[in-house]
PDB file of N, CA and C in Angstrom:
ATOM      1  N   UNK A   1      86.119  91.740  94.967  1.00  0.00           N
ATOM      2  CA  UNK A   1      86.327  91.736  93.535  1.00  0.00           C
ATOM      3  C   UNK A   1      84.972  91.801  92.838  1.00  0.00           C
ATOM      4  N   UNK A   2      84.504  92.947  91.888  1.00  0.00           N
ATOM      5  CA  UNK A   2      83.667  93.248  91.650  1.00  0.00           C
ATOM      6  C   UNK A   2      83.374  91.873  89.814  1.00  0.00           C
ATOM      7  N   UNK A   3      83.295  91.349  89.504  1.00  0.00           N
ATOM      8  CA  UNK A   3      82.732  90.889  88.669  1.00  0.00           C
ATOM      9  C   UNK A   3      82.284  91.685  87.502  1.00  0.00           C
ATOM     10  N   UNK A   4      82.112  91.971  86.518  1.00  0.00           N
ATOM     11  CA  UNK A   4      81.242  92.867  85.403  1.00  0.00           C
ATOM     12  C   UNK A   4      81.451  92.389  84.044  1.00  0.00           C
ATOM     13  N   UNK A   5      82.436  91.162  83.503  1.00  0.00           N
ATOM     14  CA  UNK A   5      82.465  90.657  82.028  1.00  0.00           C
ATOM     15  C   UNK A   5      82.255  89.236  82.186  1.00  0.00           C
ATOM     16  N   UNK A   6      81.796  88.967  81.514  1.00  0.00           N
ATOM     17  CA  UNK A   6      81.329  87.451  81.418  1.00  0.00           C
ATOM     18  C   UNK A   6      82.703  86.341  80.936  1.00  0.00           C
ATOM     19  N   UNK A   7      83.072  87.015  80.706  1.00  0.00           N
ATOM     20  CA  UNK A   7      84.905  86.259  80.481  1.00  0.00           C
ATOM     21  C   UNK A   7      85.181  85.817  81.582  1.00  0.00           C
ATOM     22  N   UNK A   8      85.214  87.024  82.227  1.00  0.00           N
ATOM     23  CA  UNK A   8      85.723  87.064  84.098  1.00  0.00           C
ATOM     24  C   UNK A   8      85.234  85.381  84.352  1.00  0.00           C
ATOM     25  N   UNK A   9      83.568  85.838  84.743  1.00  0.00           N
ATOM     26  CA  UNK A   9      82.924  84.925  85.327  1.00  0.00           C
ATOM     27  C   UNK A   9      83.301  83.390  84.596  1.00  0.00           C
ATOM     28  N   UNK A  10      83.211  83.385  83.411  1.00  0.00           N
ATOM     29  CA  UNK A  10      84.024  81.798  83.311  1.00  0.00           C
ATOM     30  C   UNK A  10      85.623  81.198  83.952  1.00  0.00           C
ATOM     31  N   UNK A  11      86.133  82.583  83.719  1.00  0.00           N
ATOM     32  CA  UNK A  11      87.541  82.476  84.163  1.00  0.00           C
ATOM     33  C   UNK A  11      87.163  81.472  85.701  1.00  0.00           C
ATOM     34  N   UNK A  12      86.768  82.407  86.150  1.00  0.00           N
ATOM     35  CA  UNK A  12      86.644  81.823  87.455  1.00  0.00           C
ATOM     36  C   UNK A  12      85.499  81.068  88.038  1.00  0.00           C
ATOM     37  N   UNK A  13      84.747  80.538  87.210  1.00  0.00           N
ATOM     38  CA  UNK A  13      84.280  79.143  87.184  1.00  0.00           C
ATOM     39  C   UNK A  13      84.678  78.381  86.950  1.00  0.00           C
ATOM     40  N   UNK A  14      85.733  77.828  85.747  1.00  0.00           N
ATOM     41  CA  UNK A  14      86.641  77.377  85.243  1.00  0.00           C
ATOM     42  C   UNK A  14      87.918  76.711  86.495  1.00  0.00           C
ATOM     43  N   UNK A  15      87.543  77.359  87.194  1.00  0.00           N
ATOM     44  CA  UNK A  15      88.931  77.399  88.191  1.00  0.00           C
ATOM     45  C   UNK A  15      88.775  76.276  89.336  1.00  0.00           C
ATOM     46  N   UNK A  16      87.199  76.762  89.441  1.00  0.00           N
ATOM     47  CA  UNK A  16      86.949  76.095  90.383  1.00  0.00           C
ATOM     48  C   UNK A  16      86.861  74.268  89.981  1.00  0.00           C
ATOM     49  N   UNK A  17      88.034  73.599  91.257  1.00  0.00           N
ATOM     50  CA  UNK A  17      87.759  72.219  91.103  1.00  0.00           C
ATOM     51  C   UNK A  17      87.573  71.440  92.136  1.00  0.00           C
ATOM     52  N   UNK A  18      87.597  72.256  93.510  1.00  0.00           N
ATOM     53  CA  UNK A  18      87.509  71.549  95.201  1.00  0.00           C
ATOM     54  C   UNK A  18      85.984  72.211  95.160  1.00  0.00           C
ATOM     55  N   UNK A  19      85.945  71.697  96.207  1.00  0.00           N
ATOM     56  CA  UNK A  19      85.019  72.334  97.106  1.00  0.00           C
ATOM     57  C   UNK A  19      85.501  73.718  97.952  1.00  0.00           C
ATOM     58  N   UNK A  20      86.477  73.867  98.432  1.00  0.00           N
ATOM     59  CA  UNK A  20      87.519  74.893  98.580  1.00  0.00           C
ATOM     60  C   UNK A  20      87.401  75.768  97.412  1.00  0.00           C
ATOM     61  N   UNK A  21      87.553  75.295  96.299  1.00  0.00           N
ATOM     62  CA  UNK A  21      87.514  76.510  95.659  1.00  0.00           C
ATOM     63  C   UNK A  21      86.210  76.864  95.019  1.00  0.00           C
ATOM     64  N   UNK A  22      84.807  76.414  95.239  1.00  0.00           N
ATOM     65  CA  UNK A  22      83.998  76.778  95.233  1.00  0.00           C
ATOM     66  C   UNK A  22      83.483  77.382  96.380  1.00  0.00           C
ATOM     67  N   UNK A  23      84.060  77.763  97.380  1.00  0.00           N
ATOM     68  CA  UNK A  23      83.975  78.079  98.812  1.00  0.00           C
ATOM     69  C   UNK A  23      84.528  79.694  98.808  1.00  0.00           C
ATOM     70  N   UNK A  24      85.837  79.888  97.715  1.00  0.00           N
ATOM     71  CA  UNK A  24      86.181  80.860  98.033  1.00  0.00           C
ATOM     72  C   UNK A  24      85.805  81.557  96.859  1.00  0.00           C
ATOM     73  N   UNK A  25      85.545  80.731  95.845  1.00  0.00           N
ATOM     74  CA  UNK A  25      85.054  81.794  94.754  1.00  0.00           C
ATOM     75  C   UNK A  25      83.203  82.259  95.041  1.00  0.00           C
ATOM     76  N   UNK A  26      82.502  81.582  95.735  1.00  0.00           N
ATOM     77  CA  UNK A  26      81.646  82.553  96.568  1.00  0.00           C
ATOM     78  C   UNK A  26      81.352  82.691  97.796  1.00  0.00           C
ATOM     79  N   UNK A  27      82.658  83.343  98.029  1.00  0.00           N
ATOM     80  CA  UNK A  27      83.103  83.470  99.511  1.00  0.00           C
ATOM     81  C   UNK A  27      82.143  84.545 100.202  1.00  0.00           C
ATOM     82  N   UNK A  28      81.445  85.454  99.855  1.00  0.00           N
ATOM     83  CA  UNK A  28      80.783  86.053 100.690  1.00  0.00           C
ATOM     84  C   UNK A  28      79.602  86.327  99.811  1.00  0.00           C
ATOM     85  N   UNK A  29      78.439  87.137 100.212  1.00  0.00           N
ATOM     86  CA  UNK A  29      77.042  87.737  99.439  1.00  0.00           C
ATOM     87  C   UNK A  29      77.542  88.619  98.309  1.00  0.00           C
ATOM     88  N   UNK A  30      77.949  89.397  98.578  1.00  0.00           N
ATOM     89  CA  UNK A  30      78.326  90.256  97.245  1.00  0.00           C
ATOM     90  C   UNK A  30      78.923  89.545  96.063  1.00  0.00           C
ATOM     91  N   UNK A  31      80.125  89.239  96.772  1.00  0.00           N
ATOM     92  CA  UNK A  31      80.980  88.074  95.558  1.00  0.00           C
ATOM     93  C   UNK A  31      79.727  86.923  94.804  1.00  0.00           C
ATOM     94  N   UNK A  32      79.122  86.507  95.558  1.00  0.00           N
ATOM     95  CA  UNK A  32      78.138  85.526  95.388  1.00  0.00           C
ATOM     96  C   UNK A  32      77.168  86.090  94.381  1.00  0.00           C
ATOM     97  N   UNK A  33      76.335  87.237  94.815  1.00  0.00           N
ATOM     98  CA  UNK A  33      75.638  87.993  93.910  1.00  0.00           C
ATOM     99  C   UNK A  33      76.670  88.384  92.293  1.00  0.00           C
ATOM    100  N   UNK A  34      77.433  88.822  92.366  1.00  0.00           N
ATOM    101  CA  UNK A  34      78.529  89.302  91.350  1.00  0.00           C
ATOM    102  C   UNK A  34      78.104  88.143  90.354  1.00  0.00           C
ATOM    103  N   UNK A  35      78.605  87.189  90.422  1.00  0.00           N
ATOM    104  CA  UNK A  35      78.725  85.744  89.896  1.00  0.00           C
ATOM    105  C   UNK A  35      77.861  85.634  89.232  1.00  0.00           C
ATOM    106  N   UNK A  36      76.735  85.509  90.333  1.00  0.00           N
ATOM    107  CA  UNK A  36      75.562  85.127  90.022  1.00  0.00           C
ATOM    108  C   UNK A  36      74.569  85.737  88.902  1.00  0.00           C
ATOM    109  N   UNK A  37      74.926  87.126  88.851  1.00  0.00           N
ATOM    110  CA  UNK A  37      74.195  88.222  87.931  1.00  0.00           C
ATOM    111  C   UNK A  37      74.961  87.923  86.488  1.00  0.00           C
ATOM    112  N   UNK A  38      76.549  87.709  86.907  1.00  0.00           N
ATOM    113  CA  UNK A  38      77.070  87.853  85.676  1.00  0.00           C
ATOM    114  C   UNK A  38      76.876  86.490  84.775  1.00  0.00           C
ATOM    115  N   UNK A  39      76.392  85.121  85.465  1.00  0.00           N
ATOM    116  CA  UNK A  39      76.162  84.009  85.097  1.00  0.00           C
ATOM    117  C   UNK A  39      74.224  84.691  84.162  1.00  0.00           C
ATOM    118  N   UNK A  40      73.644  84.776  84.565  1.00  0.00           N
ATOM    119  CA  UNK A  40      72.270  85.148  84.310  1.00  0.00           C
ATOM    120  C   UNK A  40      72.283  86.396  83.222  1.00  0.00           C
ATOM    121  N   UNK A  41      72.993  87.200  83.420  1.00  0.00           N
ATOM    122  CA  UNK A  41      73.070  88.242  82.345  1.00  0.00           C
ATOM    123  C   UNK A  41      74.730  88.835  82.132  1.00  0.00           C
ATOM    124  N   UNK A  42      74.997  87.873  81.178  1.00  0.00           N
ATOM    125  CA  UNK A  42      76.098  88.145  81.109  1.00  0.00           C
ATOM    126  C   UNK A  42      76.576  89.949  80.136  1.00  0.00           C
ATOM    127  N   UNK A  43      75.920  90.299  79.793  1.00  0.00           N
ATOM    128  CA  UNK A  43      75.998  91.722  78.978  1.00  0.00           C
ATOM    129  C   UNK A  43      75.193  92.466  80.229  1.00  0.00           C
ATOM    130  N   UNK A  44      75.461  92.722  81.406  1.00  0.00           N
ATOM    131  CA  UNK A  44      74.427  93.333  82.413  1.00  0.00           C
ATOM    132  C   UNK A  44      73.036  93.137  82.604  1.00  0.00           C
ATOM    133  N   UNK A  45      72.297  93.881  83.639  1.00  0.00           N
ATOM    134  CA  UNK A  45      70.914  93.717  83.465  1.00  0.00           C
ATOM    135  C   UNK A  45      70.204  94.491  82.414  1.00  0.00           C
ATOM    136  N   UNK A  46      69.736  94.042  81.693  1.00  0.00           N
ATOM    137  CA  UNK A  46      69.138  94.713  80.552  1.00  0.00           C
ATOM    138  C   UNK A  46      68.015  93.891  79.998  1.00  0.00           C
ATOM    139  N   UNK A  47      66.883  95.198  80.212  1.00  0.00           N
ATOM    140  CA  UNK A  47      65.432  94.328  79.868  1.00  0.00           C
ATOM    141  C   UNK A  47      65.877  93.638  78.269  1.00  0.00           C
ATOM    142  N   UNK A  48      64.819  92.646  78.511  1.00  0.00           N
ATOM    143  CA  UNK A  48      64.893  91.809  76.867  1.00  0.00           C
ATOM    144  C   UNK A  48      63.594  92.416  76.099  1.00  0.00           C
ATOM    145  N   UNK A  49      62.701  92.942  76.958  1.00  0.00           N
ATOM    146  CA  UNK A  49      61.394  93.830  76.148  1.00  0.00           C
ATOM    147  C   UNK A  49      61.965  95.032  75.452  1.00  0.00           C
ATOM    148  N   UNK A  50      62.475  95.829  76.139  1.00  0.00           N
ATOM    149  CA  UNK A  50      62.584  97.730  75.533  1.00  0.00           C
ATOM    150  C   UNK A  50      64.632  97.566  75.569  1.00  0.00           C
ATOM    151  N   UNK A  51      65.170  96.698  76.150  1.00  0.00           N
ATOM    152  CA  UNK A  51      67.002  97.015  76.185  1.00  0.00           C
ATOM    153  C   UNK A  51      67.011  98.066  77.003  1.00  0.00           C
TER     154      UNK A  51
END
């Protein structure tokens, strides 16, 4: 599941309330990265110098 709106990413932070489900919501590297980018830049990567 590819990640790309920052809605998403709360959605499913939000969700998480085990450890289990912090387990499966970054269940592998990609998923993990996904998250992770969309937590840090939630409007994509986009310089803050030039956009």
């Amino acid at each position: 599941m590819e990640v790309q709106m920052a809605d998403d990413v709360l959605t499913i932070l939000s969700r998480i309330t085990t450890v289990s489900d912090l387990t499966q919501a970054f269940s592998d590297e990609d998923q993990c990265r996904c998250l992770l980018e969309a937590m840090v830049w939630p409007r994509g990567r986009i310089c803050p110098a030039c956009g």
